[in-house]
C-alpha atoms as a PDB file:
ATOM      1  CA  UNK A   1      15.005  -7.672 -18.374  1.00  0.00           C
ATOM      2  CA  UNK A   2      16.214  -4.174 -17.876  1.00  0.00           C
ATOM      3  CA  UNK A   3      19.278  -3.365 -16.324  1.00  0.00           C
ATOM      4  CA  UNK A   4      18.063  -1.022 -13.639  1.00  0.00           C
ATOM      5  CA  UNK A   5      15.300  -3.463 -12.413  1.00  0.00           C
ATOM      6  CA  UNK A   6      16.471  -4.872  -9.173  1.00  0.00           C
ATOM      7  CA  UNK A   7      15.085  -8.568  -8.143  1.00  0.00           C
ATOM      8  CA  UNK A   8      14.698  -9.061  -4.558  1.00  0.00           C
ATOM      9  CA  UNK A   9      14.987 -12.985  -4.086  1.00  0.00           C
ATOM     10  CA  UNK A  10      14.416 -12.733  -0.390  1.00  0.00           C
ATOM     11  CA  UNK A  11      12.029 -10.722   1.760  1.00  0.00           C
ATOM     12  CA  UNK A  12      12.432  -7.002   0.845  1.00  0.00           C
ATOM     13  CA  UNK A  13      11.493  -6.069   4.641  1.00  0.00           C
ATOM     14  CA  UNK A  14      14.840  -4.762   6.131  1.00  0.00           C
ATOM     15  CA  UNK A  15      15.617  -3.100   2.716  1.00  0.00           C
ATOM     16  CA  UNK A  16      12.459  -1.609   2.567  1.00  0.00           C
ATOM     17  CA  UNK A  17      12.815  -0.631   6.388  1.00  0.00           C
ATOM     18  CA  UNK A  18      16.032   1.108   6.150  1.00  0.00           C
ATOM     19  CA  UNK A  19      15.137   3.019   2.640  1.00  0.00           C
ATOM     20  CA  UNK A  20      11.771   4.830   4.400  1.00  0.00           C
ATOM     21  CA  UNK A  21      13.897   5.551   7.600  1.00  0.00           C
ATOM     22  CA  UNK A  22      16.533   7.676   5.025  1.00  0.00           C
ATOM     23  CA  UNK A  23      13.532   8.943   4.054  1.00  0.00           C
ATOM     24  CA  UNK A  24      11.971  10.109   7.384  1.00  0.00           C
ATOM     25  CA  UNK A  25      15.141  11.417   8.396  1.00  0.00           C
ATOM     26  CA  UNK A  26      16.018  13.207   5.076  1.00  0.00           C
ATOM     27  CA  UNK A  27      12.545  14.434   3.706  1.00  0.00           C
ATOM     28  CA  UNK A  28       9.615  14.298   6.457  1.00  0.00           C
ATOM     29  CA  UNK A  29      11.924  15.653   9.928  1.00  0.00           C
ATOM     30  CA  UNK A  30       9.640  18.299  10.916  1.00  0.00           C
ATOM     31  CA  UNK A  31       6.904  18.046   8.986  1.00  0.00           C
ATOM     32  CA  UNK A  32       3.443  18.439  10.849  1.00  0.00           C
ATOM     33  CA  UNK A  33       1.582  15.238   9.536  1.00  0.00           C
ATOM     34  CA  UNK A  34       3.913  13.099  10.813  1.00  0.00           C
ATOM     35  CA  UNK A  35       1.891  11.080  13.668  1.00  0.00           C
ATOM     36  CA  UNK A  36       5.198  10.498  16.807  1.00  0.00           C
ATOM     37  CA  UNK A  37       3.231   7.374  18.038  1.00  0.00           C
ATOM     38  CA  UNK A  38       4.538   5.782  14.408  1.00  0.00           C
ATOM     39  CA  UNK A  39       7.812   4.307  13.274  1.00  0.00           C
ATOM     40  CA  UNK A  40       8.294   3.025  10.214  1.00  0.00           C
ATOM     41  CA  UNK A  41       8.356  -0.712   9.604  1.00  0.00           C
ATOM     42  CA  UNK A  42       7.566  -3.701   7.064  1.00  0.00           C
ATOM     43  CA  UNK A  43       4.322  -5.913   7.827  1.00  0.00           C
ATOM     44  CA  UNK A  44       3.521  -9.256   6.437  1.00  0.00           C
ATOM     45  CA  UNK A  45       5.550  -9.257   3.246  1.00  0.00           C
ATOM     46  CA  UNK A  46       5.078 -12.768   1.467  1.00  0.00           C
ATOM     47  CA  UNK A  47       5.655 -14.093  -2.407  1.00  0.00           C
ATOM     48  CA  UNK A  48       2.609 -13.377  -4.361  1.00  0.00           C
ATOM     49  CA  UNK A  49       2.575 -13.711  -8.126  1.00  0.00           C
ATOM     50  CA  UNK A  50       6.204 -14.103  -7.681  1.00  0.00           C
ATOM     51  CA  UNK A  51       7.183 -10.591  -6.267  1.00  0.00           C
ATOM     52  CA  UNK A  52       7.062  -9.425  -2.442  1.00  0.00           C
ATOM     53  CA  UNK A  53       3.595  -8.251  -1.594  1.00  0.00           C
ATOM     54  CA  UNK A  54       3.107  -6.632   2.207  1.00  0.00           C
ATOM     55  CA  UNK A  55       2.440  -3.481   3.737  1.00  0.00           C
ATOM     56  CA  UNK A  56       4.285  -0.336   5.278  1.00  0.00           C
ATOM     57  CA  UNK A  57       3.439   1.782   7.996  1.00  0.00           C
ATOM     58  CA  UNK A  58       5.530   5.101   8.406  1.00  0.00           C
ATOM     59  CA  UNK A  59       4.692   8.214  10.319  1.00  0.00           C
ATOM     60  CA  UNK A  60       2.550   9.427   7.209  1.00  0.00           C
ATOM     61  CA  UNK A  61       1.065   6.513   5.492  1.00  0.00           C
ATOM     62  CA  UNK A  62       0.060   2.833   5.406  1.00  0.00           C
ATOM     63  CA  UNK A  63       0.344   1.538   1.946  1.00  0.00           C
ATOM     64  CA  UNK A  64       0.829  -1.900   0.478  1.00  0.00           C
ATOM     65  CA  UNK A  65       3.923  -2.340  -1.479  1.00  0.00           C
ATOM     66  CA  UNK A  66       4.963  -4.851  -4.205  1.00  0.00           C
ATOM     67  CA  UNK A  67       7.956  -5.018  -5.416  1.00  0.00           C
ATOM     68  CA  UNK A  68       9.493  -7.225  -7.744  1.00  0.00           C
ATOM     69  CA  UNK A  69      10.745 -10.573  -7.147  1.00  0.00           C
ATOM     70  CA  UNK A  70      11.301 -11.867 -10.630  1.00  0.00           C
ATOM     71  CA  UNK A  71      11.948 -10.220 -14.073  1.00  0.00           C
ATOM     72  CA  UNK A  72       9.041 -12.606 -15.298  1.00  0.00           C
ATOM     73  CA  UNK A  73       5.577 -10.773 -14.870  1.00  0.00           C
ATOM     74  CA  UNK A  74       6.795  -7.564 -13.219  1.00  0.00           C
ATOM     75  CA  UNK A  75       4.859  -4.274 -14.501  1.00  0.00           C
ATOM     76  CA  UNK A  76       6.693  -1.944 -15.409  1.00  0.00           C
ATOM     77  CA  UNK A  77       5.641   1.571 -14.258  1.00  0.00           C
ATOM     78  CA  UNK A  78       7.875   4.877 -14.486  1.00  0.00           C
ATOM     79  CA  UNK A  79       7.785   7.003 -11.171  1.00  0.00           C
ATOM     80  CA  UNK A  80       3.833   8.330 -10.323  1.00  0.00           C
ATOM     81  CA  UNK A  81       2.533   6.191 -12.794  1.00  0.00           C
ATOM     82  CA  UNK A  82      -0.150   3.900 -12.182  1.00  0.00           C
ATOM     83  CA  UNK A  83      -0.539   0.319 -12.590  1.00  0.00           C
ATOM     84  CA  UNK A  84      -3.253  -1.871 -11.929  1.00  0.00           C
ATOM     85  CA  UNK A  85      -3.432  -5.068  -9.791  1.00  0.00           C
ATOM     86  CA  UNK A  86      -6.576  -7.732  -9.475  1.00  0.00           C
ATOM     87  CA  UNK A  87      -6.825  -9.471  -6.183  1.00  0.00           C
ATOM     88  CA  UNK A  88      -9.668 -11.393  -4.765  1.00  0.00           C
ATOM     89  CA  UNK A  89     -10.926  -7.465  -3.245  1.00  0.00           C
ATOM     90  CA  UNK A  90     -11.171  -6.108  -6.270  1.00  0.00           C
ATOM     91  CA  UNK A  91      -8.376  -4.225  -8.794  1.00  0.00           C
ATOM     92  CA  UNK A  92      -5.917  -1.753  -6.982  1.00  0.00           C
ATOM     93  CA  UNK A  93      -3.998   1.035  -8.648  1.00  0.00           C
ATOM     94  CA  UNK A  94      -0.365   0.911  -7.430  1.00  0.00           C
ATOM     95  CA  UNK A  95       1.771   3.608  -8.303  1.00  0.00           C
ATOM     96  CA  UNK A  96       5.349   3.756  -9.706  1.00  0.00           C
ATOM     97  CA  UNK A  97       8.333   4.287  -7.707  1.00  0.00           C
ATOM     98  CA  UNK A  98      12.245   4.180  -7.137  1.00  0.00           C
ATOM     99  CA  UNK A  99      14.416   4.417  -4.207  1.00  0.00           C
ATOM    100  CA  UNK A 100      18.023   3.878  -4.575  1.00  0.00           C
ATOM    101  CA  UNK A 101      18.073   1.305  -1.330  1.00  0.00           C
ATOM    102  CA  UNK A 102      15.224  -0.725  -3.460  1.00  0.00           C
ATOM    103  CA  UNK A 103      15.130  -0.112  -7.019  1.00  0.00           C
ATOM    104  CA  UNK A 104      11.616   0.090  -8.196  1.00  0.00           C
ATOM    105  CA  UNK A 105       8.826  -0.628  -6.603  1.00  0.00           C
ATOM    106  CA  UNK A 106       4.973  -0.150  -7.017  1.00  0.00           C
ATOM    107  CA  UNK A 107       2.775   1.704  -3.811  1.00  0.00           C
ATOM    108  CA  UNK A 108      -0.944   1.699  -3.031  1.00  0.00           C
ATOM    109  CA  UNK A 109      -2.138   3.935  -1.096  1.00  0.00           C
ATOM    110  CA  UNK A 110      -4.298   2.678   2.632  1.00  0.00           C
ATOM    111  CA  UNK A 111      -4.309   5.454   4.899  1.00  0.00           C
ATOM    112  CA  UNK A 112      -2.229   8.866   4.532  1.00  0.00           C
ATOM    113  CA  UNK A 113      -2.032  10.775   6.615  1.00  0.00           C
ATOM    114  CA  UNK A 114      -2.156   8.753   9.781  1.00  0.00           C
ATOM    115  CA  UNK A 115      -2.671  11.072  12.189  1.00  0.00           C
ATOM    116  CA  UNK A 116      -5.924   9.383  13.683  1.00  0.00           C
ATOM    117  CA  UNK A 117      -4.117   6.495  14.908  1.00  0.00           C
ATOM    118  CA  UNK A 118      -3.599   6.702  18.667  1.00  0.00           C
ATOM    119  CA  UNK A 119      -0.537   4.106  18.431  1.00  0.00           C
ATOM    120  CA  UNK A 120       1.705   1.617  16.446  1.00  0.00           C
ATOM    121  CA  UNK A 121       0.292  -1.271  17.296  1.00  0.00           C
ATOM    122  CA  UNK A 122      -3.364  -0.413  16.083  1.00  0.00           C
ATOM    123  CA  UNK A 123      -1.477   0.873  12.543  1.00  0.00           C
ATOM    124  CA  UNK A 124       0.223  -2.406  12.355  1.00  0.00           C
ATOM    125  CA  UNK A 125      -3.570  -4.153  12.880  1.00  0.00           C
ATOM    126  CA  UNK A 126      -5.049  -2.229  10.370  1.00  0.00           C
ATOM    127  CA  UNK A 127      -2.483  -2.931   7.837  1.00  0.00           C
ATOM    128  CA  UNK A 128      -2.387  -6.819   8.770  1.00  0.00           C
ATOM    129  CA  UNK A 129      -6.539  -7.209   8.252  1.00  0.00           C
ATOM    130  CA  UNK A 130      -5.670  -4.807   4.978  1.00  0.00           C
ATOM    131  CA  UNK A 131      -3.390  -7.671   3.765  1.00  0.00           C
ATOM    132  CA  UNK A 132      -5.645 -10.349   4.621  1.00  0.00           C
ATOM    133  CA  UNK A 133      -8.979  -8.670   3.457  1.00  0.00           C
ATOM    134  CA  UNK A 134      -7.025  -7.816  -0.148  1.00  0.00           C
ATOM    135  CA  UNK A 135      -7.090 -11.318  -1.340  1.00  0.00           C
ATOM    136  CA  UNK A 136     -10.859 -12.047   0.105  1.00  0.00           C
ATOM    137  CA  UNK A 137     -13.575 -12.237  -3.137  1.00  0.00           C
ATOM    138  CA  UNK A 138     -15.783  -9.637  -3.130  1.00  0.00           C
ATOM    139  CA  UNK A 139     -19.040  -9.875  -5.410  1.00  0.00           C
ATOM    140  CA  UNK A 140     -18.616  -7.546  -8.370  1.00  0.00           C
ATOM    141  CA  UNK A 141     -21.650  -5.721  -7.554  1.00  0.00           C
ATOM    142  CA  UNK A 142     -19.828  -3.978  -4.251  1.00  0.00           C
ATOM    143  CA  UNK A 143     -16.654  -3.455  -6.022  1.00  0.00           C
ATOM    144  CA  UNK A 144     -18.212  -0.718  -7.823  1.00  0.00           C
ATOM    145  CA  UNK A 145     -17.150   2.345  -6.439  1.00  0.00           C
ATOM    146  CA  UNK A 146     -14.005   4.990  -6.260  1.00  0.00           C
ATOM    147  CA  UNK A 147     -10.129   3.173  -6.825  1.00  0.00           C
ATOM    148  CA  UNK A 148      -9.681   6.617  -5.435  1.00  0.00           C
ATOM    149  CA  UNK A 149     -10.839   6.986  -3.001  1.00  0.00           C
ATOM    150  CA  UNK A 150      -9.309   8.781   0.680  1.00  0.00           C
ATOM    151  CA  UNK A 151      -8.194   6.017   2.541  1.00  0.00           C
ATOM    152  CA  UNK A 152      -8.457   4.071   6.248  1.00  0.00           C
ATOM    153  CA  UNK A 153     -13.119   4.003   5.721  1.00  0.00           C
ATOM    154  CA  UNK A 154     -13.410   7.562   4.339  1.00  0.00           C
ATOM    155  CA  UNK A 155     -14.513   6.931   0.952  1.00  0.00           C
ATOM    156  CA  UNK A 156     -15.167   9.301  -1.744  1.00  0.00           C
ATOM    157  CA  UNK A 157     -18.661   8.814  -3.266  1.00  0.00           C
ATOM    158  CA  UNK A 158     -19.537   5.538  -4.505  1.00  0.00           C
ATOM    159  CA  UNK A 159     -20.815   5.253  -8.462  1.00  0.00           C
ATOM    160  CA  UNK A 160     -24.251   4.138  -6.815  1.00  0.00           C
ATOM    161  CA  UNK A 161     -25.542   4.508  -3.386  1.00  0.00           C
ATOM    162  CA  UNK A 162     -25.678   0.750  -2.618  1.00  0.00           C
ATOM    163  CA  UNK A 163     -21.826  -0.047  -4.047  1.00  0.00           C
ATOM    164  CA  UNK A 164     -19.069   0.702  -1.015  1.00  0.00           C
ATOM    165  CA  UNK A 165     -15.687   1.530  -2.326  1.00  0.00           C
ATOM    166  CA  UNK A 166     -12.878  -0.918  -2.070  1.00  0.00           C
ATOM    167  CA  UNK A 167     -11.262   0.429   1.016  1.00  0.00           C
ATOM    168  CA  UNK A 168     -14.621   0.811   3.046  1.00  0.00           C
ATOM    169  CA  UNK A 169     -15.253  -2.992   1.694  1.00  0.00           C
ATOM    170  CA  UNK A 170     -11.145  -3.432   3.405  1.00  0.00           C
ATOM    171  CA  UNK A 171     -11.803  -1.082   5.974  1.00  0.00           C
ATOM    172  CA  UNK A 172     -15.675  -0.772   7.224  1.00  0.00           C
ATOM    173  CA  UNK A 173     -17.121   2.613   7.356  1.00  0.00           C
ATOM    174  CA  UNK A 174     -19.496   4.734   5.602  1.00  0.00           C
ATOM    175  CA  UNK A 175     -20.060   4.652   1.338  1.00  0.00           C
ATOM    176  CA  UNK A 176     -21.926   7.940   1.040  1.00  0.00           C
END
């Protein structure tokens, strides 16, 4: 185990709460995509694999966010990098990150910006049925499609014009 990787034995949510609230006051105050009907806060964060698996909503994105609960299995990933994660939806790339409340922690990208969401509660919705759809099997034939692809149903062109992305699979809306 590395010295700098910080186990959270119990639910991450306050932590995780209070690091992205330094953050909106420090690094987002007056930024134009931040959506005022937002506040940031922790949804549905439970053990899976191990670490703490759940979602954030902030101002400017949903994302899911693992981080790590034991030393045992944990990915390592340097800051932007990606890593991959296989749920029943399909694989997700989670990126690489480090806050000093938190230690490291992986990201996936849901919905950024969130600008089209008329209020909290319908952001906290979305990323509850994002959690529950993730671990829902999906045949392999409509998992073919963009990891990348722009989140909350706008997906990026599929690999074939029958195969939905991931997040329109999570999220409903169009493949093309």
């Amino acid at each position: 185990m590395n010295a700098s990787l910080r186990l959270h034995r119990t639910d991450p949510s306050a932590a995780l709460e209070a690091a992205f609230r330094r953050i909106e006051r420090e690094r987002m105050t007056g930024l134009p995509l931040l959506n005022p009907a937002l506040r940031v806060q922790a949804v549905g964060f439970e053990r899976w694999q191990g670490h703490w698996l759940g979602a954030l909503v902030t101002p400017w994105f949903i994302n899911l966010v693992l981080l790590p609960g034991v030393a045992e299995g944990w990915q390592r990933s340097a800051v932007g990098e990606r890593s991959f994660h296989r749920f029943g939806a399909g694989d997700f790339a989670f990126l690489g990150n480090e806050e000093p409340e938190l230690g490291e922690f992986q990201s996936c990208s849901l919905c950024s910006p969130v600008s089209d969401f008329p209020d909290h509660e319908t952001a906290l919705t979305t990323a509850r049925m994002a959690l529950r759809m993730l671990h829902v099997e999906q045949p392999a034939a409509a998992l073919v499609g963009s990891a990348d692809a722009t989140a909350c149903g706008h997906a990026a062109p599929a690999k074939t014009a029958a195969a939905p992305s991931r997040r329109v699979i999570l999220f409903g809306g169009r493949a093309n």
